[in-house]
C-alpha atoms as a PDB file:
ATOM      1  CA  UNK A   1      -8.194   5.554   6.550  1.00  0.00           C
ATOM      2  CA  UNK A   2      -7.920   8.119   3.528  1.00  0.00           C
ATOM      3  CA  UNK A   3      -6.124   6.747   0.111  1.00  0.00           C
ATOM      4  CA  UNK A   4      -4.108   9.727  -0.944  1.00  0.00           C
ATOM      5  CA  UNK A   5      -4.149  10.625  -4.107  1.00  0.00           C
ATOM      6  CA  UNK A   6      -0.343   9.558  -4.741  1.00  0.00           C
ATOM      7  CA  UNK A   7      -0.607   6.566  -3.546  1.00  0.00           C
ATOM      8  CA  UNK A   8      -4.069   5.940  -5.639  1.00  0.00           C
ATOM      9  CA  UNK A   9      -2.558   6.983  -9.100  1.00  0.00           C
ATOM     10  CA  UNK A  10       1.149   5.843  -7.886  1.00  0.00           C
ATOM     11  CA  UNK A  11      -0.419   2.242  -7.964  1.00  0.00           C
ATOM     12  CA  UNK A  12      -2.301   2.886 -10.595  1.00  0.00           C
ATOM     13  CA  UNK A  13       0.806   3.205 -12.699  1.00  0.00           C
ATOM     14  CA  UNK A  14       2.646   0.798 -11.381  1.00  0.00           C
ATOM     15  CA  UNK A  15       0.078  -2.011 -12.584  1.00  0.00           C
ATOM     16  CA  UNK A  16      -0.182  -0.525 -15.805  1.00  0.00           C
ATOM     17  CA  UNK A  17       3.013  -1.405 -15.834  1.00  0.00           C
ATOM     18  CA  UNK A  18       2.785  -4.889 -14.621  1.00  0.00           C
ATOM     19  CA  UNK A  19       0.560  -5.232 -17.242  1.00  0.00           C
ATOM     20  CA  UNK A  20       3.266  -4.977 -19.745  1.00  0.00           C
ATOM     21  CA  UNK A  21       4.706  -8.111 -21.099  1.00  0.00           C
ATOM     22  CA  UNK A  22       8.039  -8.604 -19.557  1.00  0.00           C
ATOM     23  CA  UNK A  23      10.719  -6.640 -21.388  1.00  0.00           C
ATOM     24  CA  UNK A  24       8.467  -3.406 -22.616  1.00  0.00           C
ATOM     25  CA  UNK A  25       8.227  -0.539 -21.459  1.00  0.00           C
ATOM     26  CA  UNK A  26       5.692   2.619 -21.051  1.00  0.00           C
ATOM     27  CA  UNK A  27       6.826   6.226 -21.718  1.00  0.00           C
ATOM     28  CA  UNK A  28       5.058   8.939 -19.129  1.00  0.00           C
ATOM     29  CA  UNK A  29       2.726   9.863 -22.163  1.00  0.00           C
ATOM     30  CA  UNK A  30       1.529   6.260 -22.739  1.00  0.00           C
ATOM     31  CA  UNK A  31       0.667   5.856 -18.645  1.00  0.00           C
ATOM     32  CA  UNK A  32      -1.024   9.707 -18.828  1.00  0.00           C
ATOM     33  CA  UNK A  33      -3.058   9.206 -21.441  1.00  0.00           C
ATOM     34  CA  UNK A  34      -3.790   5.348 -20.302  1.00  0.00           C
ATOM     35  CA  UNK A  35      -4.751   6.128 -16.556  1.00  0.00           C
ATOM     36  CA  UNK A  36      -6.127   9.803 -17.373  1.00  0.00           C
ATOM     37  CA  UNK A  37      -3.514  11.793 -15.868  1.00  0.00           C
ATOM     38  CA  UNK A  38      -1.406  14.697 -16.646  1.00  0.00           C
ATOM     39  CA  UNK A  39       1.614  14.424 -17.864  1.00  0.00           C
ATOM     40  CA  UNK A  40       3.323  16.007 -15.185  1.00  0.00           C
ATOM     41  CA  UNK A  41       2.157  14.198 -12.688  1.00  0.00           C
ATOM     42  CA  UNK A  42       3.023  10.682 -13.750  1.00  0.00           C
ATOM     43  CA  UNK A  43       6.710  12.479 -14.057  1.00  0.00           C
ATOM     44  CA  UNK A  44       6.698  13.284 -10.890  1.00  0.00           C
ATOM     45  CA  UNK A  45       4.702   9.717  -9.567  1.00  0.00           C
ATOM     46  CA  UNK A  46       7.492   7.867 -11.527  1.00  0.00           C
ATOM     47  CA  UNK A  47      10.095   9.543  -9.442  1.00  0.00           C
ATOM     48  CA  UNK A  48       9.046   8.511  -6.305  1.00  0.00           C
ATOM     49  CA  UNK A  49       8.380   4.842  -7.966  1.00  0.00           C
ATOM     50  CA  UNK A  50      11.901   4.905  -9.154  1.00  0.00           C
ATOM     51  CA  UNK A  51      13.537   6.204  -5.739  1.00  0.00           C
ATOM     52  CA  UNK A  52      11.519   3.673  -4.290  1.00  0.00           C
ATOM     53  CA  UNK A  53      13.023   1.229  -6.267  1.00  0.00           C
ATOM     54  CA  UNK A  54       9.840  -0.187  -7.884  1.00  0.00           C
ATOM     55  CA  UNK A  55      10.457   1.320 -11.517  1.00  0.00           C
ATOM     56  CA  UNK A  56      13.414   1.408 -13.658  1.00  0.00           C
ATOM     57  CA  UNK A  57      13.813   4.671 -17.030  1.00  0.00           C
ATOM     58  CA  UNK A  58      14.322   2.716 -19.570  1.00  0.00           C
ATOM     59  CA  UNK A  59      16.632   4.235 -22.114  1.00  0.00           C
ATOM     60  CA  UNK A  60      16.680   4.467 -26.014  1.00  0.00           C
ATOM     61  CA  UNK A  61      14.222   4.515 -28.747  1.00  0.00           C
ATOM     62  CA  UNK A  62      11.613   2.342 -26.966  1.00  0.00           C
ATOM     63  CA  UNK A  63      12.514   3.996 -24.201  1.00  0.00           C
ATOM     64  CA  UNK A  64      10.077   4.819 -20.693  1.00  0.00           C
ATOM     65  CA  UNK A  65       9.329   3.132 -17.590  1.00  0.00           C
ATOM     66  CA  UNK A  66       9.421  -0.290 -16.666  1.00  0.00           C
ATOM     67  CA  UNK A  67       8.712  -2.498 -13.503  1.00  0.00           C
ATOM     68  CA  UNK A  68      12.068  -3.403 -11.847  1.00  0.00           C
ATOM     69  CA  UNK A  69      11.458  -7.070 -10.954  1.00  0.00           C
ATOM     70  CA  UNK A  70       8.626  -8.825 -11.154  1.00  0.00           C
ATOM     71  CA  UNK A  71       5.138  -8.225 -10.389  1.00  0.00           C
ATOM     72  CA  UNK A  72       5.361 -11.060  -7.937  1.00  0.00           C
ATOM     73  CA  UNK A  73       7.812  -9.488  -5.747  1.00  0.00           C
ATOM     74  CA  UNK A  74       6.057  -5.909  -5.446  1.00  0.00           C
ATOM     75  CA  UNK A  75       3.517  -6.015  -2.536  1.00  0.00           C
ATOM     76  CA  UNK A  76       0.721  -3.275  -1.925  1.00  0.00           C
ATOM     77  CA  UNK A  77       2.286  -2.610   1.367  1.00  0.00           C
ATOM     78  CA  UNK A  78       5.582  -1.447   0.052  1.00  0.00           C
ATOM     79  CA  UNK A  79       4.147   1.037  -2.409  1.00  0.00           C
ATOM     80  CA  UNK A  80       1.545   2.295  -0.191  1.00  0.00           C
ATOM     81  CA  UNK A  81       4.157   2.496   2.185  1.00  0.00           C
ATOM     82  CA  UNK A  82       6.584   4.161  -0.111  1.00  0.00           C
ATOM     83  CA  UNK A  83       4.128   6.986  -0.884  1.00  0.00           C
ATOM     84  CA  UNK A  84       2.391   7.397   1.749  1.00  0.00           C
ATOM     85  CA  UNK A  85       3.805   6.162   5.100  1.00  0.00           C
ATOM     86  CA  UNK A  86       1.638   3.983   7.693  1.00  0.00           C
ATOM     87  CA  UNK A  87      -1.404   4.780   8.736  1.00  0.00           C
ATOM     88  CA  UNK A  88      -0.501   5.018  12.359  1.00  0.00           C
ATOM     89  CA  UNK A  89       3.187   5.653  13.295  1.00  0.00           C
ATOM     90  CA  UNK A  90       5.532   6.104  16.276  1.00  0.00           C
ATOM     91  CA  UNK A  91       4.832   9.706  16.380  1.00  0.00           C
ATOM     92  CA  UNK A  92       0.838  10.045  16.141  1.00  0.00           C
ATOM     93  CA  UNK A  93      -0.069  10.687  19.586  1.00  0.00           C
ATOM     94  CA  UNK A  94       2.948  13.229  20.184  1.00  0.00           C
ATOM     95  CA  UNK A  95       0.806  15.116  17.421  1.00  0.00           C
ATOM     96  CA  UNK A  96      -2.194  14.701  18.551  1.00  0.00           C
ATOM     97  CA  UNK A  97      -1.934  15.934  22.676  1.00  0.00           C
ATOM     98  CA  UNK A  98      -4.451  19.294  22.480  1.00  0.00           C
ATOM     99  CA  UNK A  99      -3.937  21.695  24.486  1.00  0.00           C
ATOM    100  CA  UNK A 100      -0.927  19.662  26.486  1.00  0.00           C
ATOM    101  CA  UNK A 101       2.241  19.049  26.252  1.00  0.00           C
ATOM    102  CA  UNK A 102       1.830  15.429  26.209  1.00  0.00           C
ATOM    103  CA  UNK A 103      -1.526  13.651  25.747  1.00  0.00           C
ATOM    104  CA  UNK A 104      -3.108  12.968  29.079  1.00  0.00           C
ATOM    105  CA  UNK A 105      -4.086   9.122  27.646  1.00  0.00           C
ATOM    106  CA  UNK A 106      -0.604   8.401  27.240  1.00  0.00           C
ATOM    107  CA  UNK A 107      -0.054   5.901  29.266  1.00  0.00           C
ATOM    108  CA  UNK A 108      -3.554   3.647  29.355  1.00  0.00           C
ATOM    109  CA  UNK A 109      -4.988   4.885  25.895  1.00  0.00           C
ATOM    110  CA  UNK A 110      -7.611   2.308  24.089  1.00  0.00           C
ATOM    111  CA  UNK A 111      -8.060   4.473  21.205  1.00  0.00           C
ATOM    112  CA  UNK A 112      -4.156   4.249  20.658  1.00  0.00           C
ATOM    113  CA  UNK A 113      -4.313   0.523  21.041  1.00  0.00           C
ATOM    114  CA  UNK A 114      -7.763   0.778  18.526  1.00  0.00           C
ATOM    115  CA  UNK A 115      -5.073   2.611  15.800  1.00  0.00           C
ATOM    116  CA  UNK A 116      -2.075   0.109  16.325  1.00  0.00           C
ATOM    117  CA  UNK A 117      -4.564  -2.710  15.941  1.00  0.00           C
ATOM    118  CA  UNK A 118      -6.725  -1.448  12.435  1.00  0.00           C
ATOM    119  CA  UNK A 119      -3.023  -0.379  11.286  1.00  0.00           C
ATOM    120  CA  UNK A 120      -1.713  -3.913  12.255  1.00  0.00           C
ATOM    121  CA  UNK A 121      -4.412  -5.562  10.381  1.00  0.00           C
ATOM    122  CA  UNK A 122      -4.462  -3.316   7.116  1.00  0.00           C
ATOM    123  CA  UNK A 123      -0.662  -3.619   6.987  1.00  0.00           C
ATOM    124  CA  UNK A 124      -0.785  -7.142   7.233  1.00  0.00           C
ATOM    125  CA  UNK A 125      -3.169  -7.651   4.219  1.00  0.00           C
ATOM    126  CA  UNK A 126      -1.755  -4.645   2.437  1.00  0.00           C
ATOM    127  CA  UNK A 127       1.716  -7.120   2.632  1.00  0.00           C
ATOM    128  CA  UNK A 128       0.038 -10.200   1.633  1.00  0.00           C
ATOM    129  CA  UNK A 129      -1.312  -8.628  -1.491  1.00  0.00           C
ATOM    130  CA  UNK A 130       0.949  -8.696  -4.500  1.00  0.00           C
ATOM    131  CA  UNK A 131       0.696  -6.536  -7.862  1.00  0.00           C
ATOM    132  CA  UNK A 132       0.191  -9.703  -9.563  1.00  0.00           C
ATOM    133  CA  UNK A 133      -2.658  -9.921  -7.872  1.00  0.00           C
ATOM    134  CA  UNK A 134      -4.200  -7.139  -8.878  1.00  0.00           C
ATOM    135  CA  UNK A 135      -3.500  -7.271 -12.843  1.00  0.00           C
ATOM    136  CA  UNK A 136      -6.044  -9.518 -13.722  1.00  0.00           C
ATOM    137  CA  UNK A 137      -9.991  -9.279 -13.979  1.00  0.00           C
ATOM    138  CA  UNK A 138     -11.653  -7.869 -11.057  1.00  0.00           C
ATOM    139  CA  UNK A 139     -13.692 -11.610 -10.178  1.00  0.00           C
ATOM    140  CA  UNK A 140     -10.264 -13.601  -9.174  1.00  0.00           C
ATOM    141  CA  UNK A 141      -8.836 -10.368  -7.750  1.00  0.00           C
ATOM    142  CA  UNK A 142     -11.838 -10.025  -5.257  1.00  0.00           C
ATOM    143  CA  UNK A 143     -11.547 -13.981  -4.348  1.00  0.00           C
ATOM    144  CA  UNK A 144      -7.792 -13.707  -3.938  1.00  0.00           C
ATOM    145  CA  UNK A 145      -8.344 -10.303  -1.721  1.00  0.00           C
ATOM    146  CA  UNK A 146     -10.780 -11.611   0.553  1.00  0.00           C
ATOM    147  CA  UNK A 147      -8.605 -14.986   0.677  1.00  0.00           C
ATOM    148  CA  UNK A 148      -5.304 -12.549   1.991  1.00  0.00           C
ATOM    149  CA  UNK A 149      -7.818 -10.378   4.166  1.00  0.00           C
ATOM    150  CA  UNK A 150      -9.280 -13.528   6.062  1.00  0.00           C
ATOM    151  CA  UNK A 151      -5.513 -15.337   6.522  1.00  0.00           C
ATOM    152  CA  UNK A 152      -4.529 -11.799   8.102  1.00  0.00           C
ATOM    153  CA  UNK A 153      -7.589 -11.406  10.527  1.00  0.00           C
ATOM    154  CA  UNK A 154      -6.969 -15.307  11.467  1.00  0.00           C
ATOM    155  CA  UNK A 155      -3.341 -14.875  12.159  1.00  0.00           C
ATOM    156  CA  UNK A 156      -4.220 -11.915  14.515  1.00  0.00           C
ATOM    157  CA  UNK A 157      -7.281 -12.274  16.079  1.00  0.00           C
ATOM    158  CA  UNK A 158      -7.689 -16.060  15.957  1.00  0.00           C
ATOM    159  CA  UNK A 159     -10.766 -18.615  16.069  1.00  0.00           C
ATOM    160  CA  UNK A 160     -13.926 -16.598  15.380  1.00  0.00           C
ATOM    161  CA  UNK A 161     -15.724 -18.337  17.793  1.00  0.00           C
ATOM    162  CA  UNK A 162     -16.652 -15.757  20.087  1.00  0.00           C
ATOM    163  CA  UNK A 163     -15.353 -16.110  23.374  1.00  0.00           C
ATOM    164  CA  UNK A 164     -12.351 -18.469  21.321  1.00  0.00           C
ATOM    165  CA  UNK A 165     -10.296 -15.996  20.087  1.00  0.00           C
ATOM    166  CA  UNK A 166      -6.681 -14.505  21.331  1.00  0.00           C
ATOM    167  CA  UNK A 167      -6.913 -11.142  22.547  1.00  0.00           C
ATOM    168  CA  UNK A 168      -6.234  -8.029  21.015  1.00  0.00           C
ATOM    169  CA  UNK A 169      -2.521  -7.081  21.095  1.00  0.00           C
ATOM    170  CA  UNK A 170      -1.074  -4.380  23.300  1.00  0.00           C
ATOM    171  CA  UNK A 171       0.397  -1.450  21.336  1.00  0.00           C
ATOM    172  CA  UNK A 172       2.934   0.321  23.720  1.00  0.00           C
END
């Protein structure tokens, strides 16, 4: 899996943001110059954001950007989503057939059910993970991370008792 680069400096923003204390706002210069971006580019990442429905222009003299909601109720998932997509959608193997028409795996493809299951299990923790959890020190971030990762790889795979656990799911 590749972070893009919007979805990399899209969160980036948005927990600089999150940081704020509720009620302020940041104007595109203050997140450029904060996160070492251009100008121009957080214009165009606060778009999105705000399309998305993650950001709110704040108008007036202390004017900018501001988180709309809390930072409780934003999870990685949705912005990653949001700028980005999934990792593995509907359409991947109708994009990926060679030569053919239609990939000759289509019907009994493991590496198709090996995509559906790492996107399954990245989507789940990416919606576990809140930007709250990410605005604080790095230490309690990483316990709180590998806390979401291990409730997500439980819930899917099981026990990890080898020979214990439920099978991988099917993607059709």
């Amino acid at each position: 899996m590749k972070i893009s680069a919007l979805e990399e400096y899209g969160l980036r923003c948005l927990l600089r943001l999150g940081r704020c204390p509720e009620g302020e706002s940041l104007t595109i210069s203050e997140i450029a110059e904060g996160e070492g971006l251009s100008v121009a580019n957080v214009r165009k990442l606060m778009m999105l954001l705000r399309e998305a429905g993650f950001v709110q222009s704040v108008r007036g003299r202390a004017g900018g950007y501001a988180l709309n909601g809390r930072p409780e109720d934003i999870t990685i998932g949705q912005v990653v989503e949001a700028l980005g997509g999934r990792m593995f959608d509907d359409n991947f193997c109708g994009k990926h057939t060679g030569e053919l028409m239609i990939c000759i795996n289509s019907t009994a493809c493991s590496v198709k059910s090996l995509w559906g299951v790492l996107d399954g299990l990245i989507s789940g923790v990416l919606h576990r993970i809140r930007l709250s959890d990410l605005v604080g020190e790095q230490g309690p971030v990483v316990v709180n991370l590998r806390g979401h990762i291990e409730a997500t790889v439980g819930q899917l795979l099981g026990p990890a008792t080898p020979g214990q656990g439920k099978p991988l799911p099917v993607i059709q």
